[in-house]
Protein backbone atom coordinates (compact mmCIF):
# COMPACT_ATOMS: atom_id res chain seq x y z
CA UNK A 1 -29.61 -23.62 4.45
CA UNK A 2 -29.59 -22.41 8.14
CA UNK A 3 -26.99 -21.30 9.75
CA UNK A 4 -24.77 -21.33 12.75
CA UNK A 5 -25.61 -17.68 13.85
CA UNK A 6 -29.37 -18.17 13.17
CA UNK A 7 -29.54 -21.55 15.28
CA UNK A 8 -27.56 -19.70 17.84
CA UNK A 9 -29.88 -16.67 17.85
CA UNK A 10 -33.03 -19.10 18.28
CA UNK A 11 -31.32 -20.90 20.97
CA UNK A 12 -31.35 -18.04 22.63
CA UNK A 13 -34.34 -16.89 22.08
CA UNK A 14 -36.24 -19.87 22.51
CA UNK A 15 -34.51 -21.01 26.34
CA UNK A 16 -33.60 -17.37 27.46
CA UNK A 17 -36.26 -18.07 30.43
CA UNK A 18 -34.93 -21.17 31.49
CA UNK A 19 -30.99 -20.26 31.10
CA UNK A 20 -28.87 -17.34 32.08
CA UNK A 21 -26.64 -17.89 28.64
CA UNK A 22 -23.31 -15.66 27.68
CA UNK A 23 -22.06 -16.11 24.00
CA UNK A 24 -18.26 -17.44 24.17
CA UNK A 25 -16.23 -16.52 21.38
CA UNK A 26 -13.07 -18.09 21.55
CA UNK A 27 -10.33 -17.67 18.83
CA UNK A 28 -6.82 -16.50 18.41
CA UNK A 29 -5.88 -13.20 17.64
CA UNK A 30 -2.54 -11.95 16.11
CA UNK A 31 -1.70 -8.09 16.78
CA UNK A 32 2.03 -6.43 17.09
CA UNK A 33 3.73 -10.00 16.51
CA UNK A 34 1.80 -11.45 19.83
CA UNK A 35 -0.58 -14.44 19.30
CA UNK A 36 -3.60 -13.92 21.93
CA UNK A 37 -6.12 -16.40 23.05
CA UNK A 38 -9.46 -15.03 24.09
CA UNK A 39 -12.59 -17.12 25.54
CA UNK A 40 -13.33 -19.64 27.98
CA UNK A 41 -12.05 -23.20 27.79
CA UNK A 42 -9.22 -22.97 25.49
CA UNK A 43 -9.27 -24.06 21.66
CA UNK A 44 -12.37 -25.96 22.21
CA UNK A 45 -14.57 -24.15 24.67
CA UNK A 46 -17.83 -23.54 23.45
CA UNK A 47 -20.09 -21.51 21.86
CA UNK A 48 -22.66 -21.08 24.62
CA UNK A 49 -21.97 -21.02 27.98
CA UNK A 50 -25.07 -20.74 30.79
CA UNK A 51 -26.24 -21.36 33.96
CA UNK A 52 -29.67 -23.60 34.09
CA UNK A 53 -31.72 -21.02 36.72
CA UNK A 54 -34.04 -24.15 37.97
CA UNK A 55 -30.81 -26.00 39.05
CA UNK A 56 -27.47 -23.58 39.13
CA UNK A 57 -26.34 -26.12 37.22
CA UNK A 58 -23.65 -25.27 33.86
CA UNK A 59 -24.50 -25.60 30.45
CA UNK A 60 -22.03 -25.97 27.37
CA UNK A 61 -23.35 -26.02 24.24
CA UNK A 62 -21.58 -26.67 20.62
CA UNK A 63 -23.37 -25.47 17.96
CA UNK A 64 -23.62 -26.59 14.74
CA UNK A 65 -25.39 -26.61 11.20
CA UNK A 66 -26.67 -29.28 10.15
CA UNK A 67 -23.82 -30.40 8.47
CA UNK A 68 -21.09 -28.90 10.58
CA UNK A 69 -18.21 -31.23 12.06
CA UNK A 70 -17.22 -31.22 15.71
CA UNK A 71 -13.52 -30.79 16.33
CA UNK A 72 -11.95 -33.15 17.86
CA UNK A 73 -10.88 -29.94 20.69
CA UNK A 74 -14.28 -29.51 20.93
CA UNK A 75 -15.10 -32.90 21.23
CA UNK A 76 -12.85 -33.16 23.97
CA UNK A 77 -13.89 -29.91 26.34
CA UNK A 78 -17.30 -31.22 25.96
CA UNK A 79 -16.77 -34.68 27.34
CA UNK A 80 -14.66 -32.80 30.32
CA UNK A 81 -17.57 -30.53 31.30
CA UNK A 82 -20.01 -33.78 30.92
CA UNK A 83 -17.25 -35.65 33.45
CA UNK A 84 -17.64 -32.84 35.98
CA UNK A 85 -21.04 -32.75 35.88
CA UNK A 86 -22.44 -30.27 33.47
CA UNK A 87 -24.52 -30.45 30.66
CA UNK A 88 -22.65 -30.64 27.92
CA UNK A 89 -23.89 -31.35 23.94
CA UNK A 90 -23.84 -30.34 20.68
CA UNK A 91 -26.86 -28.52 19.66
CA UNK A 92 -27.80 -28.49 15.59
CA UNK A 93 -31.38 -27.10 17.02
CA UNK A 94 -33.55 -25.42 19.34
CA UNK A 95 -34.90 -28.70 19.99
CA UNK A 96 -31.37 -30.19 21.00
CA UNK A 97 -31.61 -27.79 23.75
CA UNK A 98 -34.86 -28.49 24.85
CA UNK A 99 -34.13 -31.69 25.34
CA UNK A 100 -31.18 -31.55 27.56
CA UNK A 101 -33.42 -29.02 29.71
CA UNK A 102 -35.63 -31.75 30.25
């Protein structure tokens, strides 16, 4: 079974040429009675966030096992990015990557 972390970690390694990438944890934390919201791009933002060198252009990218489900959040920020002209996808592997690169 592979998982999330490890197809992150060879996403990286595999495009780290090609893409200036920042890992984007987003979640909500709960300290002293205060709920607080950390990442970029709310509830759904994504797990990858980059900068295609070639083109300046952003990259979002989801990832997911090969079984995992995209939230319907995530769903959402991804087809936003996509509308303003980013790449935008869900990646389950290195070759998912590649191919938006392309």
């Amino acid at each position: 079974r592979v998982l999330e972390r490890n197809v992150v970690a060879a996403i990286l390694l595999a495009t780290s040429d090609r893409v200036d990438w920042m890992r984007n944890p987003v979640g909500l934390a709960v300290t002293d009675g205060r709920h607080i919201r950390y990442g970029c791009g709310g509830p759904g933002g994504s797990d990858l966030v980059g900068v295609v060198r070639s083109t300046g252009r952003a990259i979002f990218c989801e990832v997911k096992s090969a079984t995992g489900r995209v939230r319907p959040e995530q769903q959402l920020f991804l087809d936003r990015m996509r509308a303003s002209g980013a790449l935008a996808l869900v990646a389950r592997s290195v070759a998912d990557v590649l191919e938006a690169l392309r």
